[in-house]
Protein backbone atom coordinates (compact mmCIF):
# COMPACT_ATOMS: atom_id res chain seq x y z
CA UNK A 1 24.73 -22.02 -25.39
CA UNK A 2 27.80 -22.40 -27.34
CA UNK A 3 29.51 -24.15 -24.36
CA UNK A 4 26.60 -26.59 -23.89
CA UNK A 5 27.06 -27.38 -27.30
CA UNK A 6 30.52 -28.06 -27.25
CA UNK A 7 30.20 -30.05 -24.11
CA UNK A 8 27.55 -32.61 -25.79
CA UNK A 9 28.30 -32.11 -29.39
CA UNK A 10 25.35 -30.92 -30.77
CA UNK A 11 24.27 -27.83 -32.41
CA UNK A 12 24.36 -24.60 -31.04
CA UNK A 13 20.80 -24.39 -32.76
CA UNK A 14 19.53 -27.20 -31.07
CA UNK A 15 20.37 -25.93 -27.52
CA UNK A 16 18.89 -22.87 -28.25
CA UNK A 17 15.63 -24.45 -29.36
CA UNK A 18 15.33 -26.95 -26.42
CA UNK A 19 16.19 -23.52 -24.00
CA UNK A 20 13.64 -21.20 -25.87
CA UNK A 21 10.96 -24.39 -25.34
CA UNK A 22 10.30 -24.52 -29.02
CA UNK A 23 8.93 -27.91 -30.00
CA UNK A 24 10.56 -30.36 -32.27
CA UNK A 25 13.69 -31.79 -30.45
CA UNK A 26 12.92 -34.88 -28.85
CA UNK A 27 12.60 -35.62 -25.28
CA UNK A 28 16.16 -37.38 -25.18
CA UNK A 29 17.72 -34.11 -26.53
CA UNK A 30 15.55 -31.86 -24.03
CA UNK A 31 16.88 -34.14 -20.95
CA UNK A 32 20.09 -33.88 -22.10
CA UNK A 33 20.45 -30.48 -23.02
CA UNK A 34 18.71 -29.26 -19.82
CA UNK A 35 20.86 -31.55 -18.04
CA UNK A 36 23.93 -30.52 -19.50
CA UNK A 37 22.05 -26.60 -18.76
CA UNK A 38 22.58 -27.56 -14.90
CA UNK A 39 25.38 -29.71 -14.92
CA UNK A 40 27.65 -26.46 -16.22
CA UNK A 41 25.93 -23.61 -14.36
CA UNK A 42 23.97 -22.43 -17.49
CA UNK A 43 20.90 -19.56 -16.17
CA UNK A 44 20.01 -16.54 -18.94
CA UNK A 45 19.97 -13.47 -17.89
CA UNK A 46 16.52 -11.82 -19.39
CA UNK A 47 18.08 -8.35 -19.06
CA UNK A 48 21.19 -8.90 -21.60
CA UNK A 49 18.84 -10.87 -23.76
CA UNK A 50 16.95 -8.53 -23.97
CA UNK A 51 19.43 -5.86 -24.65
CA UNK A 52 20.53 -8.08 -27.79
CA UNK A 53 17.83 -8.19 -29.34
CA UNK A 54 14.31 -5.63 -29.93
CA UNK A 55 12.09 -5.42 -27.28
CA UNK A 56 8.48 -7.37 -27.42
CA UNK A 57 7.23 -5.47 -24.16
CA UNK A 58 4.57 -8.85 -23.94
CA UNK A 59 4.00 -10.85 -21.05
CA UNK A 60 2.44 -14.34 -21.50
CA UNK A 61 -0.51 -15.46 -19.84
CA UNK A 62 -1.19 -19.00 -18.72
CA UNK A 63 -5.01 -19.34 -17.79
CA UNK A 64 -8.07 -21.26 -17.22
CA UNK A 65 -11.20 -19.28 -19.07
CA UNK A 66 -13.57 -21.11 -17.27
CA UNK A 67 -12.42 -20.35 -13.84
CA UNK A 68 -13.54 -16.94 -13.12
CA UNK A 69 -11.02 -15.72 -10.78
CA UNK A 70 -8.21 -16.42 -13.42
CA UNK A 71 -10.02 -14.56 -16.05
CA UNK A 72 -10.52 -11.00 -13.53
CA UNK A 73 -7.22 -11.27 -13.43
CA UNK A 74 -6.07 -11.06 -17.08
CA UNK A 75 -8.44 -8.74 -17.62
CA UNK A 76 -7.03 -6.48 -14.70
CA UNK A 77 -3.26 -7.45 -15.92
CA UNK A 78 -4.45 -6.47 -19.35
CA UNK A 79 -4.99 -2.74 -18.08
CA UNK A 80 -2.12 -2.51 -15.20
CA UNK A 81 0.61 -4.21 -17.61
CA UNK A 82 -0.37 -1.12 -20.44
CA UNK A 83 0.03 1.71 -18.28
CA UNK A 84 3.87 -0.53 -17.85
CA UNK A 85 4.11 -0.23 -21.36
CA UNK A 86 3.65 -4.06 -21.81
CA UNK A 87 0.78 -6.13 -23.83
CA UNK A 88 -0.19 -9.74 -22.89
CA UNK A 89 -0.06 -12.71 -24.57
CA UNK A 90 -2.31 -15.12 -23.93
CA UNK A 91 -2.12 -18.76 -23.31
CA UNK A 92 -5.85 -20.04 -22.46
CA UNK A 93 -4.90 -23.68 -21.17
CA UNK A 94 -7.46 -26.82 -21.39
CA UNK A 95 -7.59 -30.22 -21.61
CA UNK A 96 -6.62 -30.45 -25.08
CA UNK A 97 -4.09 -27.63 -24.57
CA UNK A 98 -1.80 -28.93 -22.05
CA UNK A 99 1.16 -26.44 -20.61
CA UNK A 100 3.41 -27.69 -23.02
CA UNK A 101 1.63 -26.66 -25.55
CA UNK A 102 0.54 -23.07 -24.54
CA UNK A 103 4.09 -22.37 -22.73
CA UNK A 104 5.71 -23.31 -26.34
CA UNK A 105 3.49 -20.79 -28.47
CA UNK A 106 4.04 -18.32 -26.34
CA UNK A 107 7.76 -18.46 -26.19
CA UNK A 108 7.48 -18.72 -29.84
CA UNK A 109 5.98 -14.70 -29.60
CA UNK A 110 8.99 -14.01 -27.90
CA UNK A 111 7.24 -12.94 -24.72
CA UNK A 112 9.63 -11.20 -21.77
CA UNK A 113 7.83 -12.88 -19.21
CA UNK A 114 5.37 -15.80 -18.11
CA UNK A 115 2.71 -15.80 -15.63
CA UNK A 116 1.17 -18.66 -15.16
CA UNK A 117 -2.08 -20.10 -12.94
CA UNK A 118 -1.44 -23.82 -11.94
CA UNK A 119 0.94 -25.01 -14.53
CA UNK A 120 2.09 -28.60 -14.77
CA UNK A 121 4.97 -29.09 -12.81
CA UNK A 122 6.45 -32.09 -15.28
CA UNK A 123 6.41 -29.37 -18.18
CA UNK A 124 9.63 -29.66 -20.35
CA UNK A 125 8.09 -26.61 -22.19
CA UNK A 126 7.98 -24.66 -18.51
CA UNK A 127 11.45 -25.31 -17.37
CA UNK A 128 13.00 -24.61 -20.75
CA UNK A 129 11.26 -21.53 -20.82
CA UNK A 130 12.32 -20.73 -17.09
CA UNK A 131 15.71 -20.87 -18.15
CA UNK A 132 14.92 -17.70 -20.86
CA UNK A 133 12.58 -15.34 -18.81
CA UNK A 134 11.08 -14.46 -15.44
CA UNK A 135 8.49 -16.95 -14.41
CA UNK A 136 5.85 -15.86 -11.68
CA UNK A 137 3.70 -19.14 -10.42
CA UNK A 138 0.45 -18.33 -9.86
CA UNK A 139 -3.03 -20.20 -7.60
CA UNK A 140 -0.54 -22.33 -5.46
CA UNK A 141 2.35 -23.07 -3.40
CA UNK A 142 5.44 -24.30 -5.34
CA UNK A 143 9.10 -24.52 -4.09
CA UNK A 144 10.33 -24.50 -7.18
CA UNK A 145 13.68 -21.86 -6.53
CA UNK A 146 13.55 -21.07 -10.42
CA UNK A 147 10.72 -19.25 -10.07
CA UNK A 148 8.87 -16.69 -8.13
CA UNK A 149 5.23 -17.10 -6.28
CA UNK A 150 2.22 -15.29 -5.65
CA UNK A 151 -0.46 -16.79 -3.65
CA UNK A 152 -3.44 -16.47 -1.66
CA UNK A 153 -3.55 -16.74 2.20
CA UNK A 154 -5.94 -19.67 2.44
CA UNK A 155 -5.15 -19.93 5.60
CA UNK A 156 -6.48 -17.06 6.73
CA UNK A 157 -9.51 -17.69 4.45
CA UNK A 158 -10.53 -20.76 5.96
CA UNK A 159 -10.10 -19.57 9.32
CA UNK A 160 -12.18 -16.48 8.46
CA UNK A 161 -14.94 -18.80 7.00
CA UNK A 162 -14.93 -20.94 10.26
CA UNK A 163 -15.06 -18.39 12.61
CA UNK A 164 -17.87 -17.15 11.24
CA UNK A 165 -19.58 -20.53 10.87
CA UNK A 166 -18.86 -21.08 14.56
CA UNK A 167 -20.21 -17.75 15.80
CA UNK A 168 -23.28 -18.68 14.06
CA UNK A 169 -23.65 -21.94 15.95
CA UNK A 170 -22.41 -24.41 13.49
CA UNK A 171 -20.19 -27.47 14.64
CA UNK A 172 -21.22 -29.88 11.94
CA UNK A 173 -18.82 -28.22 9.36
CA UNK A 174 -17.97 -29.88 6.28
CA UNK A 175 -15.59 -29.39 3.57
CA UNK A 176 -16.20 -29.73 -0.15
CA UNK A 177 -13.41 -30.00 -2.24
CA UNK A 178 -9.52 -31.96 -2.03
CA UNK A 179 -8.97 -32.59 -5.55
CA UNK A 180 -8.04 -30.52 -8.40
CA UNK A 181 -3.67 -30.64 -7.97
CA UNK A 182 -2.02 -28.84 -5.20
CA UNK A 183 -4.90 -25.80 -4.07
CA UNK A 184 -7.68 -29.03 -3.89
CA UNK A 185 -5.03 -30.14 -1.10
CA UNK A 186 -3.43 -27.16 0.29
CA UNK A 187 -7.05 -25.54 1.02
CA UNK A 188 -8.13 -28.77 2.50
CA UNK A 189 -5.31 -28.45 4.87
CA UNK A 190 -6.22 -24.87 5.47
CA UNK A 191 -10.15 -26.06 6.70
CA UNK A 192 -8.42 -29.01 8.92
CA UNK A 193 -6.42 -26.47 10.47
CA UNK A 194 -8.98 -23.83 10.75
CA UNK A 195 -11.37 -26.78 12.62
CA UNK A 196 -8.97 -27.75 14.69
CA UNK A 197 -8.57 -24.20 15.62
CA UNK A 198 -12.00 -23.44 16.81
CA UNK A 199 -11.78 -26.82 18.83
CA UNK A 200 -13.45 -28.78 16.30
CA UNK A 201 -11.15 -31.18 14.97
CA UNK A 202 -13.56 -34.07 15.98
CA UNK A 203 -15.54 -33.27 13.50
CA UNK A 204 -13.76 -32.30 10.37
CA UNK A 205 -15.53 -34.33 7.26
CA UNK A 206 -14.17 -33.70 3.82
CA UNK A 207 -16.36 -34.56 0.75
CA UNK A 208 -14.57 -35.21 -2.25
CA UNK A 209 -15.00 -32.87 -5.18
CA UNK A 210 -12.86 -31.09 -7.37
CA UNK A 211 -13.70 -26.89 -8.00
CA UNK A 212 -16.80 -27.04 -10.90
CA UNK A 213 -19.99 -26.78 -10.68
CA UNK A 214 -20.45 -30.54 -11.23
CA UNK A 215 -18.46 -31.36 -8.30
CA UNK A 216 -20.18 -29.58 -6.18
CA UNK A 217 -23.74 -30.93 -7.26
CA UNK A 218 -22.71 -34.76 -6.77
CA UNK A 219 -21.96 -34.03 -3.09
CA UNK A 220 -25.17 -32.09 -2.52
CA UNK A 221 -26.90 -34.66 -3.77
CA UNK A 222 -24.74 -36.89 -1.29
CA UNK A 223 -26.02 -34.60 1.38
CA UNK A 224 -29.60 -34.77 0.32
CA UNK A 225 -29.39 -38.59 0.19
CA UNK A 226 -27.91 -39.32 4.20
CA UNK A 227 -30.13 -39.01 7.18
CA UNK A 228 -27.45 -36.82 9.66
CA UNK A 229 -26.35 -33.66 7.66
CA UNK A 230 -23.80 -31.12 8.45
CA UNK A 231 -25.84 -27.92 9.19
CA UNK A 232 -22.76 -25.55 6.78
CA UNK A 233 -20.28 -26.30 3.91
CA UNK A 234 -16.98 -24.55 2.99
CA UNK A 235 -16.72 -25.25 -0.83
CA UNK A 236 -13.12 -24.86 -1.91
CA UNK A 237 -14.50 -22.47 -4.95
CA UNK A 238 -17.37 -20.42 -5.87
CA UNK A 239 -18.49 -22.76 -9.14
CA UNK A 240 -18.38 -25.69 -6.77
CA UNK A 241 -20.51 -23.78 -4.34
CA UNK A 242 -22.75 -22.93 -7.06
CA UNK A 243 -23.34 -26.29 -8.29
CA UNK A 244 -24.43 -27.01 -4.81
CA UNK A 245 -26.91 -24.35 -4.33
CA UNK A 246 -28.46 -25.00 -7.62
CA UNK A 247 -29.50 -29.20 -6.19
CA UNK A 248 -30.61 -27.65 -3.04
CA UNK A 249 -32.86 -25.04 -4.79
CA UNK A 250 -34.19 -27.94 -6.68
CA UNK A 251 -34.88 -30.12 -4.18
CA UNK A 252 -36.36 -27.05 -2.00
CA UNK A 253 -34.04 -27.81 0.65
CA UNK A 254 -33.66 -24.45 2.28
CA UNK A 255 -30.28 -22.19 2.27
CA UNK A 256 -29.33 -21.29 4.63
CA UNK A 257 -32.39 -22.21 6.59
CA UNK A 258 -31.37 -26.34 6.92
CA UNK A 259 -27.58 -25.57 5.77
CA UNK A 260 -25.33 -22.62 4.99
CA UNK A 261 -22.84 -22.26 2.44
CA UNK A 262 -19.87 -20.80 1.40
CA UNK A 263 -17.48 -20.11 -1.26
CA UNK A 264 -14.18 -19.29 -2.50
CA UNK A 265 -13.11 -16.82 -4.59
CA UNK A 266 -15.67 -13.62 -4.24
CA UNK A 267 -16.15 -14.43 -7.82
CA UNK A 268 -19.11 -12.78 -9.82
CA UNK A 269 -21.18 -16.08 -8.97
CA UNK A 270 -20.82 -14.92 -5.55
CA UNK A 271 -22.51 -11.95 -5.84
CA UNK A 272 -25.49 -12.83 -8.06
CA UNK A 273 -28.51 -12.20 -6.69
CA UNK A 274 -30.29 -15.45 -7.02
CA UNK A 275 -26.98 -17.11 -5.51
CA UNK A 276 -26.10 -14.41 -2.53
CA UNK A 277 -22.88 -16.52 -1.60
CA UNK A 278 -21.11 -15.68 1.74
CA UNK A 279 -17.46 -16.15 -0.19
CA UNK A 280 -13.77 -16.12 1.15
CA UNK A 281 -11.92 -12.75 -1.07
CA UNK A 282 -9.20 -12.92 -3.12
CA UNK A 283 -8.04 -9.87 -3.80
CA UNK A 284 -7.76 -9.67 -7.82
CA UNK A 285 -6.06 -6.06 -7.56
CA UNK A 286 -3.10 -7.03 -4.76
CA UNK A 287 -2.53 -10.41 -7.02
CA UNK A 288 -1.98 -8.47 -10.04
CA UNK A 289 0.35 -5.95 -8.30
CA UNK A 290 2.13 -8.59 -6.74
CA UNK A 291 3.03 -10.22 -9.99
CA UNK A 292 3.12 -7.16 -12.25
CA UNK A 293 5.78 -5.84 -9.63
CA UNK A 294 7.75 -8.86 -9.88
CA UNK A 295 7.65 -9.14 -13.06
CA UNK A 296 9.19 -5.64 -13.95
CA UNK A 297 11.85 -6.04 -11.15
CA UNK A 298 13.49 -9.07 -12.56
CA UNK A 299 13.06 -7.47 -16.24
CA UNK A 300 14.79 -4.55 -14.93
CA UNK A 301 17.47 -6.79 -13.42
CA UNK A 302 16.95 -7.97 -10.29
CA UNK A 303 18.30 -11.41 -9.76
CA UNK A 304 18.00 -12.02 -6.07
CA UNK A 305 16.28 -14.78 -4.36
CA UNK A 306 12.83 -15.57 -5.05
CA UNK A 307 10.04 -13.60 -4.47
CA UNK A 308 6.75 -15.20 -2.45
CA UNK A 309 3.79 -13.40 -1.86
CA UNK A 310 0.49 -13.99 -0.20
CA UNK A 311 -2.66 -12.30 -0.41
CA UNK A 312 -4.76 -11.34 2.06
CA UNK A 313 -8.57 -12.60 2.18
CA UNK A 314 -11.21 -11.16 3.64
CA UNK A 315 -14.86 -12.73 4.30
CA UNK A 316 -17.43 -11.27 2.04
CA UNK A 317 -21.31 -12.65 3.82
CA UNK A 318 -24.13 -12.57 2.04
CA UNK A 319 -27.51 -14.79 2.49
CA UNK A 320 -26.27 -18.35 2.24
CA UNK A 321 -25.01 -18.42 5.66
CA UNK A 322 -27.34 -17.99 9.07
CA UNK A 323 -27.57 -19.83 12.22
CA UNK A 324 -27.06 -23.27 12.82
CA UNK A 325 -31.03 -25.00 12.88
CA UNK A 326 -32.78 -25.28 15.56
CA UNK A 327 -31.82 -28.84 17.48
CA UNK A 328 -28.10 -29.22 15.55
């Protein structure tokens, strides 16, 4: 820090507030100082940190508290990370409380680690904090070589939720979701590819929504309002899904009698019994022991190339799926 310092003559207490992501410097000094950060080679080692100074043993927590696949997860990572000998710190991230924002007060606790579900990518707050302590990306594919990645298999997912459609009869198969960042896309890629897969590339449709419970309502009602329907949806998450089962319920349009539907996640909403969602699986328990593992090995050390991991998925069916209708 001292030779970053030197190089752009500022103080050493600066630097180390723009590296630790603490606010207050300005957004010229952060560019610079990160800048300079790269320019000269400048990467922290975690381990000799923390062998200067006494141990936190806390791992931050970025997170969505509505979406209930992030929320399993802390509260799994809140029981695997004790038996570690580590607490977590949490970062609950809205629209009001933007990455910046959580990433900052939880550097401020002086947390060994982040994990972090969808971050923005644009954060200075992230990369300064990158810089400091082992960063494990969670929900999607990023390239970013700073940090390492865990990840479900979509892929697989999708295909598993096709193949099943298809056995069932369906060909009409539509996709709800595409927005909501880089898993709206990278799962819409996934159902394109599954389609195309099963020989059904002719008839991929995707119907814009992002993953709540909202989105998923608008396009049922979309559905309800054309006169040719597909006869299943993929949703690209169990609220979505949700949303739509609760317009067809309303409008007694039968599931999965006139259309099936399913989910992704295997969420608790899937398994309600007045929903009964055929959902894709992620695996909460291999997601936290992917990151938990990778966590500890680069606080014990390790400084090799990054780690990526993907999950497997696995097809959960329950009653909102069933043959194609009759004439389809």
């Amino acid at each position: 820090m001292q030779d970053i310092a030197d190089h752009l003559g500022v103080s050493r207490q600066l630097v180390s507030l723009v590296l630790r992501g603490v606010p207050g410097p300005s957004a010229e000094s952060r560019e610079r100082i990160l800048g300079a950060a790269t320019e000269l080679g400048y990467r922290a080692n975690a381990s000799a940190r923390l062998l200067r100074q006494n141990r936190t043993h806390l791992i931050g927590a970025v997170f969505q508290m509505r979406h209930p696949f992030q929320v399993r997860f802390v509260e799994r990572l809140f029981v695997r990370a004790a038996e570690k000998g580590f607490g977590l710190a949490l970062g609950p991230a809205t629209v009001e409380r933007s990455t910046d924002v959580v990433v900052a007060e939880l550097m401020e606790q002086r947390v060994e680690a982040l994990v972090a579900f969808n971050p923005d990518p644009t954060s200075d707050a992230l990369a300064g904090a990158w810089q400091l302590v082992p960063v494990v990306w969670l929900g999607e594919w990023v390239p970013a070589p700073e940090v390492d990645n865990v990840h479900v298999d979509e892929i697989e997912g999708l295909r598993l939720a096709i193949e099943h459609l298809v056995k069932l009869g369906h060909r009409d198969i539509a996709y709800v979701g595409g927005l909501g960042g880089e898993v709206g896309r990278d799962r819409t890629n996934a159902y394109r590819g599954a389609m195309a897969e099963s020989g059904l590339a002719d008839r991929i449709e995707v119907l814009s929504s992002d993953f709540s419970e909202e989105g998923g309502a608008t396009v049922a009602r979309e559905i309800l309002g054309r006169s040719r329907r597909p006869t299943a949806v993929v949703c690209c998450g169990d609220q979505c899904a949700a949303g739509m089962l609760a317009v067809f319920a309303r409008a007694n349009f039968p599931v999965p009698g006139a259309i099936s539907v399913i989910g992704f996640d295997d969420s608790y909403l899937a398994s309600l019994s007045y929903h009964s969602l055929t959902s894709v699986r992620q695996d909460v328990e291999a997601t936290v022991e992917a990151t938990l593992t990778t966590v500890l090995k680069r606080l014990e050390g390790d400084d090799g190339p990054r780690r990526v991991s993907a999950t497997r998925t696995r097809l959960v069916v329950r009653d909102s799926t069933g043959p194609a209708p009759t004439g389809s």
